[in-house]
N, C-alpha and C. Protein backbone atom coordinates (compact mmCIF):
# COMPACT_ATOMS: atom_id res chain seq x y z
N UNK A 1 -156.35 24.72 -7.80
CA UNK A 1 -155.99 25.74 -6.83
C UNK A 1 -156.89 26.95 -7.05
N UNK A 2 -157.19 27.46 -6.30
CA UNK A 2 -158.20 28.43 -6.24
C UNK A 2 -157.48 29.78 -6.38
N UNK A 3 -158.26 30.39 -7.31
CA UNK A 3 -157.76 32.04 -8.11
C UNK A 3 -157.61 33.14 -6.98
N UNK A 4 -158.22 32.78 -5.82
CA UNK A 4 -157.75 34.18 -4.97
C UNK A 4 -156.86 33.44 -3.62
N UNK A 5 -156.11 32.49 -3.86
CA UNK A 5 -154.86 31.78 -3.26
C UNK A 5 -153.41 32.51 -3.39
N UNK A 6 -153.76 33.52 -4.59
CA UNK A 6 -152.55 34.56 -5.71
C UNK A 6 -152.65 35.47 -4.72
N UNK A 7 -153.35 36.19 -4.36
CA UNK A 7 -154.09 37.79 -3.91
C UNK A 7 -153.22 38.81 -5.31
N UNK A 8 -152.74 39.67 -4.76
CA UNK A 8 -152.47 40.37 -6.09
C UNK A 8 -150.89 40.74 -6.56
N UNK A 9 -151.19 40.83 -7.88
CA UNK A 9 -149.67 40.72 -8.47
C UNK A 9 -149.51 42.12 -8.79
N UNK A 10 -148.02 42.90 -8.79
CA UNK A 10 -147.45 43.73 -9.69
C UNK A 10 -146.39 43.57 -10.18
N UNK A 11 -146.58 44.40 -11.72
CA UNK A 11 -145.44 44.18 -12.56
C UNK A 11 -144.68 44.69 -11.99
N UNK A 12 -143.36 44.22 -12.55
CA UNK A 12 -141.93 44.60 -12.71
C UNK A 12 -141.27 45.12 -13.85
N UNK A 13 -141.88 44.32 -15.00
CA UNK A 13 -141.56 44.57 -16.20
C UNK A 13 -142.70 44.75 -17.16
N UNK A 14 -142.40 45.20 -17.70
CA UNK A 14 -143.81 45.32 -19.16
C UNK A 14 -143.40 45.72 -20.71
N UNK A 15 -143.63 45.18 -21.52
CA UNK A 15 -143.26 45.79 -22.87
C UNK A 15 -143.52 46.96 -23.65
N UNK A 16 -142.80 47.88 -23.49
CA UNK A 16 -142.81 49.13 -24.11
C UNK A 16 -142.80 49.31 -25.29
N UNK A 17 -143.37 49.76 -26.11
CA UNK A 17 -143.60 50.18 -27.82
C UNK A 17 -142.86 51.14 -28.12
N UNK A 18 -142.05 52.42 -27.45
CA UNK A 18 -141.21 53.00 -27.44
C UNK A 18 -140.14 52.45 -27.76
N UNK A 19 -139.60 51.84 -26.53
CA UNK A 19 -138.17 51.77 -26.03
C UNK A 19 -138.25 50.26 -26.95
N UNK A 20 -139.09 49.27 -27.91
CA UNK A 20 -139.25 48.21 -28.56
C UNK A 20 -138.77 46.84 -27.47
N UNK A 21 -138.74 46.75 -26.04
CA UNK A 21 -138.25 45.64 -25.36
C UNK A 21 -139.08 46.07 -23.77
N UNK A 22 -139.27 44.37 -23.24
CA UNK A 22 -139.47 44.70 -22.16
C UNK A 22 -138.67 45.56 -20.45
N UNK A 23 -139.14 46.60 -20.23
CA UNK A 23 -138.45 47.46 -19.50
C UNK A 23 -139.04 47.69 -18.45
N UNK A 24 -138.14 47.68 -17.19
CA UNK A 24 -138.51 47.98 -15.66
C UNK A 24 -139.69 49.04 -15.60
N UNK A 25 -140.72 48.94 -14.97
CA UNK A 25 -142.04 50.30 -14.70
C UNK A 25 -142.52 50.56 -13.58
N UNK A 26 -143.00 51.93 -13.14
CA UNK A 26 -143.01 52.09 -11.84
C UNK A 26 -144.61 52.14 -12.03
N UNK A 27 -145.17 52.07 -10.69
CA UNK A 27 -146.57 51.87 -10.35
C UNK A 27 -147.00 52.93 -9.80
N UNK A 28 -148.18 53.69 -10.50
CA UNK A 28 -148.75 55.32 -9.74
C UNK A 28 -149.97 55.00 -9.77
N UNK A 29 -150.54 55.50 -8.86
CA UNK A 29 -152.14 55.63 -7.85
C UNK A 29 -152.22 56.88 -8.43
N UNK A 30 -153.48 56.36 -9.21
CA UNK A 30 -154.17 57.29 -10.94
C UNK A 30 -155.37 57.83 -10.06
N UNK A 31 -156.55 56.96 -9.37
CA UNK A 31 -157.91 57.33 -9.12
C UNK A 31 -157.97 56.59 -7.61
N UNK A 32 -158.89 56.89 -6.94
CA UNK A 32 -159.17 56.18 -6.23
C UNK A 32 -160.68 56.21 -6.49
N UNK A 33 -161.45 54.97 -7.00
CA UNK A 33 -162.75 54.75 -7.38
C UNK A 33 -163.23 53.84 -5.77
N UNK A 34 -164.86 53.94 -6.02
CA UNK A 34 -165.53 53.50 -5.08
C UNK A 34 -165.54 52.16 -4.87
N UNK A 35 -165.10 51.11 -5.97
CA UNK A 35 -165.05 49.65 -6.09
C UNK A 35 -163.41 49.54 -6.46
N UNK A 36 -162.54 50.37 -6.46
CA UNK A 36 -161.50 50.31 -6.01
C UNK A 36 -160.43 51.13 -6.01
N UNK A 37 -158.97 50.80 -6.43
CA UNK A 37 -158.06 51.74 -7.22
C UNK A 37 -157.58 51.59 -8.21
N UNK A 38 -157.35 52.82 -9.12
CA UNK A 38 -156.41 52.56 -10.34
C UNK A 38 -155.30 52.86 -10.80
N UNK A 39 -154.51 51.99 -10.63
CA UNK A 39 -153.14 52.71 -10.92
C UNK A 39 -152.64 52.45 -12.41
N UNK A 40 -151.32 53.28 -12.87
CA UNK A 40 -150.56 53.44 -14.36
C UNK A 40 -149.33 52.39 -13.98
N UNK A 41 -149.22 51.96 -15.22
CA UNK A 41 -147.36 51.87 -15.15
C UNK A 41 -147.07 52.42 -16.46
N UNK A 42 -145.51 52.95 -15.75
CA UNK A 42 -144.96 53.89 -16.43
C UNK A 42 -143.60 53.30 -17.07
N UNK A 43 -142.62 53.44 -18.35
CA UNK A 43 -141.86 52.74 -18.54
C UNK A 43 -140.61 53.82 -17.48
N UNK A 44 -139.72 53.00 -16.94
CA UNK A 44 -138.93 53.92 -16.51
C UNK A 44 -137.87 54.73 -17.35
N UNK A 45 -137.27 54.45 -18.59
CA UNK A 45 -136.95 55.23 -19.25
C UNK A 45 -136.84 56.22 -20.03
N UNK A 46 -138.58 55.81 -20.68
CA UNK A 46 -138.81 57.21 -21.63
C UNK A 46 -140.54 57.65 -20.72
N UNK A 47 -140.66 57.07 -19.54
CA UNK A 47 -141.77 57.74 -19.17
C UNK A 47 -142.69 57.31 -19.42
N UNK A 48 -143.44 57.19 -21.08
CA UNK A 48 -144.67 56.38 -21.61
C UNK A 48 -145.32 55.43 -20.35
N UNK A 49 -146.67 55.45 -20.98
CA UNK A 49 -147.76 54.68 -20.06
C UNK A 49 -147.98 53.50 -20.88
N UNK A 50 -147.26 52.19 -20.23
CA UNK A 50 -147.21 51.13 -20.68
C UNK A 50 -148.72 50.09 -20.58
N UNK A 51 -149.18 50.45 -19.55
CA UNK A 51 -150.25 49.60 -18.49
C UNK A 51 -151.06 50.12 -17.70
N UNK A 52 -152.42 49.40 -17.68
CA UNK A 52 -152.96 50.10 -15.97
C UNK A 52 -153.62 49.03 -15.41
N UNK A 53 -153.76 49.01 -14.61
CA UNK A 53 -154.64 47.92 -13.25
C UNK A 53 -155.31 48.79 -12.26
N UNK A 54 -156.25 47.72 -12.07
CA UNK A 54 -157.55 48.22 -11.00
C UNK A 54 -157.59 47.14 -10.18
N UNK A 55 -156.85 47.64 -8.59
CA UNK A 55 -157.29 46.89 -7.78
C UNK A 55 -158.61 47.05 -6.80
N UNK A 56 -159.73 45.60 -6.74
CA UNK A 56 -161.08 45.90 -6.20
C UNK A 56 -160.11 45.81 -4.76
N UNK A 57 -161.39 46.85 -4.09
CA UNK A 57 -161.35 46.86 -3.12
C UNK A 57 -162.18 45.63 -2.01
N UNK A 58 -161.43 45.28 -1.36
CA UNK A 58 -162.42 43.76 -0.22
C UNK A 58 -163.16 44.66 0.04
N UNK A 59 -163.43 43.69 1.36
CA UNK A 59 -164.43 44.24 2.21
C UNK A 59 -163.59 44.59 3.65
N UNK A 60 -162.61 44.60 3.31
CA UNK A 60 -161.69 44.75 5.25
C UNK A 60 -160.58 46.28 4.47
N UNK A 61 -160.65 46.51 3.33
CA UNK A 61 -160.21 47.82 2.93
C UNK A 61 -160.68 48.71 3.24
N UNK A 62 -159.89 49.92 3.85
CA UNK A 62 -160.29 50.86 3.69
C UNK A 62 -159.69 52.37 2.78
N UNK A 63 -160.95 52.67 2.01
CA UNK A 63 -160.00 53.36 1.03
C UNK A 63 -160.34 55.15 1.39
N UNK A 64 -160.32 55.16 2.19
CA UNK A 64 -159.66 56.99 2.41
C UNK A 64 -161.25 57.72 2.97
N UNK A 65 -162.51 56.74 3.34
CA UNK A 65 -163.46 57.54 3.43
C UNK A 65 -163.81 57.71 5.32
N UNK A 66 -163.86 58.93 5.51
CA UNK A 66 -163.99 59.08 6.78
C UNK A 66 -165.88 59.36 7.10
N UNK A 67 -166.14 58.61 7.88
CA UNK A 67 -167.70 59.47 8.59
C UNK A 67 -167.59 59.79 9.79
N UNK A 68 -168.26 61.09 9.73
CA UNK A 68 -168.47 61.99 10.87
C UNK A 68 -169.65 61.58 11.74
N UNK A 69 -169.65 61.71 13.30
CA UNK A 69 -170.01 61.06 13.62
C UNK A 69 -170.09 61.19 15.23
């Protein structure tokens, strides 16, 4: 089966070093880079930054750039 059949995943859960167990995390839009975005996850209880992911951007995305014109 072919790897972009998935398109893209987000967590739900992730293991926190704090809180010592895996715990629910919310997903925040950190950067917006030119080859894509980067977002945090956050644990929802004590806050801590558990994770981050970079989603590339296709080619049918558009990520926030306007030309004048």
């Amino acid at each position: 089966m072919a790897a972009d059949s998935y398109g893209q995943f987000n967590a739900s859960l992730l293991y926190c070093n704090k809180c010592g167990q895996a715990m629910p995390v919310r997903q925040r839009l950190l950067l917006i880079l030119p080859d894509g975005e980067l977002y945090d996850y956050t644990c929802e209880r004590c806050h801590s930054s558990v994770g981050s992911k970079t989603e590339k951007a296709g080619a049918n995305q558009n990520i926030g750039i306007r030309r004048s014109g």
